[in-house]
C-alpha atoms as a PDB file:
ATOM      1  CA  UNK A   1    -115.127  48.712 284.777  1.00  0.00           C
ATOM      2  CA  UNK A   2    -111.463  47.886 283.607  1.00  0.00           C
ATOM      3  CA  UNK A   3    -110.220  49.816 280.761  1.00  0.00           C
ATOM      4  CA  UNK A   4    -106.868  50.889 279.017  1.00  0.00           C
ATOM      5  CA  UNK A   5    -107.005  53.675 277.287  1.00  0.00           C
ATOM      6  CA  UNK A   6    -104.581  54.578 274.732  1.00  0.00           C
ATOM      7  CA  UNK A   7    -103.286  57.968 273.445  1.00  0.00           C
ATOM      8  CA  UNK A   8    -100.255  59.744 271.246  1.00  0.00           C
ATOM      9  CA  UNK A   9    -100.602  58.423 267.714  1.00  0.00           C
ATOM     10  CA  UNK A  10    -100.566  60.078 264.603  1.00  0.00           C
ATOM     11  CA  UNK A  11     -98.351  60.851 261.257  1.00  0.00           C
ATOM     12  CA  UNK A  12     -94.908  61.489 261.354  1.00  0.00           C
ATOM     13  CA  UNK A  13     -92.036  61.084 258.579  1.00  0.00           C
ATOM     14  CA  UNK A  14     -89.641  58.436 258.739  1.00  0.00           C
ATOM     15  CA  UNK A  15     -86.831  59.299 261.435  1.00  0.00           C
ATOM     16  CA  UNK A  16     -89.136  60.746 263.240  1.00  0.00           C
ATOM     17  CA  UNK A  17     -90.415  59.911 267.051  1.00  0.00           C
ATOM     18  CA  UNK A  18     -93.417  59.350 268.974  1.00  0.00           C
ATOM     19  CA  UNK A  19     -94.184  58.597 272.490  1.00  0.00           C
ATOM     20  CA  UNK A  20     -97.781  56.511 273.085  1.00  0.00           C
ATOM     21  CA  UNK A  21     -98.975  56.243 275.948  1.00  0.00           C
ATOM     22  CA  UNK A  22    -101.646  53.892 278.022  1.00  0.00           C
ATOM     23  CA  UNK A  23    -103.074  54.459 281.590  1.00  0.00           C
ATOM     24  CA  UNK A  24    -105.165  51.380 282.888  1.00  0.00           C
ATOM     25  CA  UNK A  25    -107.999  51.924 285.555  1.00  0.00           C
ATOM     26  CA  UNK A  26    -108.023  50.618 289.092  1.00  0.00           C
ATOM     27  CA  UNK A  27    -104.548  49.930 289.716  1.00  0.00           C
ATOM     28  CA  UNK A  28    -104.051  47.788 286.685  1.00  0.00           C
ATOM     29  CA  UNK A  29    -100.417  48.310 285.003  1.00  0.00           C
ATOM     30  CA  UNK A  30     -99.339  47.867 288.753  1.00  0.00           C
ATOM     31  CA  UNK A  31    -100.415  44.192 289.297  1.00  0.00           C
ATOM     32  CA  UNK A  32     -99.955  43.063 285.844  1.00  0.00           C
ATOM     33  CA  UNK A  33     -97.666  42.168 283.033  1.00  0.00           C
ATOM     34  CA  UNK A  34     -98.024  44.891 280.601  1.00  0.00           C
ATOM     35  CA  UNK A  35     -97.614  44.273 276.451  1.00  0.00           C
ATOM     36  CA  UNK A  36     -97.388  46.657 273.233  1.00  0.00           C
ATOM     37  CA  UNK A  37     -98.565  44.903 269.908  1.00  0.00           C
ATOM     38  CA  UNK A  38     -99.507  46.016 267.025  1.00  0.00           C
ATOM     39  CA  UNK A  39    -100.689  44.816 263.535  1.00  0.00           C
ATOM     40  CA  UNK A  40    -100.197  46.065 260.443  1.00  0.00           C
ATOM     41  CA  UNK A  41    -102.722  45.711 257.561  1.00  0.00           C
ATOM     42  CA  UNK A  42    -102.848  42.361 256.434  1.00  0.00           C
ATOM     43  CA  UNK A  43    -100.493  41.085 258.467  1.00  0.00           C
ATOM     44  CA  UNK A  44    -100.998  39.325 261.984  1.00  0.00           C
ATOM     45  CA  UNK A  45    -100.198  40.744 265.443  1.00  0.00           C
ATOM     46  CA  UNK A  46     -96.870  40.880 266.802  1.00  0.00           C
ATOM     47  CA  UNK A  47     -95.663  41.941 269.979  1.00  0.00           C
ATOM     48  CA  UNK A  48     -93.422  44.723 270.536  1.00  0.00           C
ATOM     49  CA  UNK A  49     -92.449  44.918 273.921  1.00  0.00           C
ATOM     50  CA  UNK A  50     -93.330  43.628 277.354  1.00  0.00           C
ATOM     51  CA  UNK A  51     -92.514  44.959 280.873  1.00  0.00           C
ATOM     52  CA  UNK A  52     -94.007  42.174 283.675  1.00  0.00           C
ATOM     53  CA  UNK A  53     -95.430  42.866 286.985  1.00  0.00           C
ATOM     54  CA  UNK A  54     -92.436  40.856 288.232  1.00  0.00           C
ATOM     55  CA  UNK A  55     -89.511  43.027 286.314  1.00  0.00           C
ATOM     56  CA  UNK A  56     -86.928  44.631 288.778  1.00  0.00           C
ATOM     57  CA  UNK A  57     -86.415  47.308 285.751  1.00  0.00           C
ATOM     58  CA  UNK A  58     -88.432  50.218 284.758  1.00  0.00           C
ATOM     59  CA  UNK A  59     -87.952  50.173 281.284  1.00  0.00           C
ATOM     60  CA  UNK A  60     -86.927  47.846 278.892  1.00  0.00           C
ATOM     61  CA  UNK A  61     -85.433  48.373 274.776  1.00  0.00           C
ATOM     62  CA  UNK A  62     -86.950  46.458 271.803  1.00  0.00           C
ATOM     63  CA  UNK A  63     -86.697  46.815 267.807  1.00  0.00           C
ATOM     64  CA  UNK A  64     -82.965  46.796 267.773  1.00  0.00           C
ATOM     65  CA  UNK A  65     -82.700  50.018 270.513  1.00  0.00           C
ATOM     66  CA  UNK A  66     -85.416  52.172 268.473  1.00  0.00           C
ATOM     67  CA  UNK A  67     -88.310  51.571 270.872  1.00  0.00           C
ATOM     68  CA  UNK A  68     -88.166  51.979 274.826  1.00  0.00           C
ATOM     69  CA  UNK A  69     -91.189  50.971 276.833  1.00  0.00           C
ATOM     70  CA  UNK A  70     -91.202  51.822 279.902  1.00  0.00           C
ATOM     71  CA  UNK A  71     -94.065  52.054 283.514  1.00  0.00           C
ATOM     72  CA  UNK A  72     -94.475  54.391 285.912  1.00  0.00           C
ATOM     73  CA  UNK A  73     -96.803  52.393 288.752  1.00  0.00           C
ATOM     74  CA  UNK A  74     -98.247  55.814 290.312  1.00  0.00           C
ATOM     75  CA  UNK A  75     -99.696  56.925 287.323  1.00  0.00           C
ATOM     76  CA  UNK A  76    -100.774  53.738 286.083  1.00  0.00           C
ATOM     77  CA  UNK A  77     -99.235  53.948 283.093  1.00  0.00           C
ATOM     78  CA  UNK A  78     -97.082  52.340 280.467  1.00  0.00           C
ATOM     79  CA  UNK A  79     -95.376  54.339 277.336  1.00  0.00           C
ATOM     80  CA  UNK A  80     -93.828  53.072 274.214  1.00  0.00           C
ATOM     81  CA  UNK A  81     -91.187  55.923 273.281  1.00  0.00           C
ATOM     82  CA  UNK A  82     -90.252  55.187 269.488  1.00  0.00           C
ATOM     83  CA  UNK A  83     -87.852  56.748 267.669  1.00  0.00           C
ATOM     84  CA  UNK A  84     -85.977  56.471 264.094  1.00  0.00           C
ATOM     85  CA  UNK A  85     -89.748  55.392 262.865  1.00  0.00           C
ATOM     86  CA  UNK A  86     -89.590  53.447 259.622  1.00  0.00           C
ATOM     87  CA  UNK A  87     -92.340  53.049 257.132  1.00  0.00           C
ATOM     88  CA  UNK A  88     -92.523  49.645 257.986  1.00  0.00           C
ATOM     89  CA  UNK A  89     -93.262  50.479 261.265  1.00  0.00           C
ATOM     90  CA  UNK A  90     -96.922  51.895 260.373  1.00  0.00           C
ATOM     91  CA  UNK A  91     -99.917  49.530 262.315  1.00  0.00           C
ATOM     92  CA  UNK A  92    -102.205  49.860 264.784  1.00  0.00           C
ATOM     93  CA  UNK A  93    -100.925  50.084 268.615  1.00  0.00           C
ATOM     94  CA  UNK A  94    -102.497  47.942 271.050  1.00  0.00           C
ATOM     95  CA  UNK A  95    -101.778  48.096 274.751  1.00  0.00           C
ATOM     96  CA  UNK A  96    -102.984  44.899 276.613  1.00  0.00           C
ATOM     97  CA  UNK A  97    -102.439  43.736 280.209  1.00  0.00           C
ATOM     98  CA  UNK A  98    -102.558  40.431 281.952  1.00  0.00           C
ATOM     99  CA  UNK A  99    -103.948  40.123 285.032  1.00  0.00           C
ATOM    100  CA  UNK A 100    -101.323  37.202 286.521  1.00  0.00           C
ATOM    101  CA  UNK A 101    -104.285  36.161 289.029  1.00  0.00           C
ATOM    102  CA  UNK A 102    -107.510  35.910 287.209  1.00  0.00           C
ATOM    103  CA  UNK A 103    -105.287  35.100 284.018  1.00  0.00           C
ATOM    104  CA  UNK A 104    -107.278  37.462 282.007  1.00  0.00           C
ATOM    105  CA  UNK A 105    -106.578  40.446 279.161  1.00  0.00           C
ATOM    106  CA  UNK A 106    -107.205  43.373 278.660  1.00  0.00           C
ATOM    107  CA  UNK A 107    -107.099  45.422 275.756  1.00  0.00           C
ATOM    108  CA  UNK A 108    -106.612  49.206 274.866  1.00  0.00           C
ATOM    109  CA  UNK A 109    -108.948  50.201 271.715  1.00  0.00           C
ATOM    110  CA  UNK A 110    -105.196  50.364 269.795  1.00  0.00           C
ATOM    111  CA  UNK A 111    -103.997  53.959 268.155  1.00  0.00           C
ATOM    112  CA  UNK A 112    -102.846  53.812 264.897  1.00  0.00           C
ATOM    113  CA  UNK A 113     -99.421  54.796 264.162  1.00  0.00           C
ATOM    114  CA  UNK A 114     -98.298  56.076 260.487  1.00  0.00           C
ATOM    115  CA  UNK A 115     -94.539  56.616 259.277  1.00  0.00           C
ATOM    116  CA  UNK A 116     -94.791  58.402 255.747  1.00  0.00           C
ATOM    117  CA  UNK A 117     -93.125  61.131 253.822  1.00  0.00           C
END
């Protein structure tokens, strides 16, 4: 069975960081083009940042600099490093991938993510 499993949310205060992270099964993240969304209550979802299977790089910055995402094939894995967290920043995480064959997605169950003082 394909999954994505997401990890590494929580509560921090604003300026703070966190690093989430999502490891897919069966060689997944390697063959596909991987996605960060999230939605915030109320509000639809938005995408944050995508790395394809295609992309020479590693890594790649969104939301002005403040959020890296980046893949490491071996381990299956994509992260989403964020740092100087704003309040408006607080939503639900979702990882998804897109198989580029079989054109289909797959989500993570999504980690929520809360910037408060």
């Amino acid at each position: 069975q394909v999954q994505l499993v997401e990890s590494g949310g929580g509560l921090v205060q604003p300026g703070g960081s966190l690093r989430l992270s999502c490891t897919g099964s069966a060689g997944l993240v390697r063959i596909s083009d991987m996605h960060w969304f999230r939605q915030a209550p109320g509000k639809q979802r938005e995408l944050v940042a995508r790395l394809t299977a295609r992309d020479s790089a590693n890594s790649v910055e969104t939301m002005e600099g403040r959020f890296i995402m980046s893949r490491d094939n071996a381990k299956n894995s994509v992260y989403l490093q964020m740092n100087n967290l704003k309040p408006e920043d607080t939503a639900v995480y979702y990882c998804n991938a897109f198989h580029p064959i079989f054109r289909l997605d797959y989500w993570g169950q999504g980690t929520q993510v809360t910037v408060s003082s």
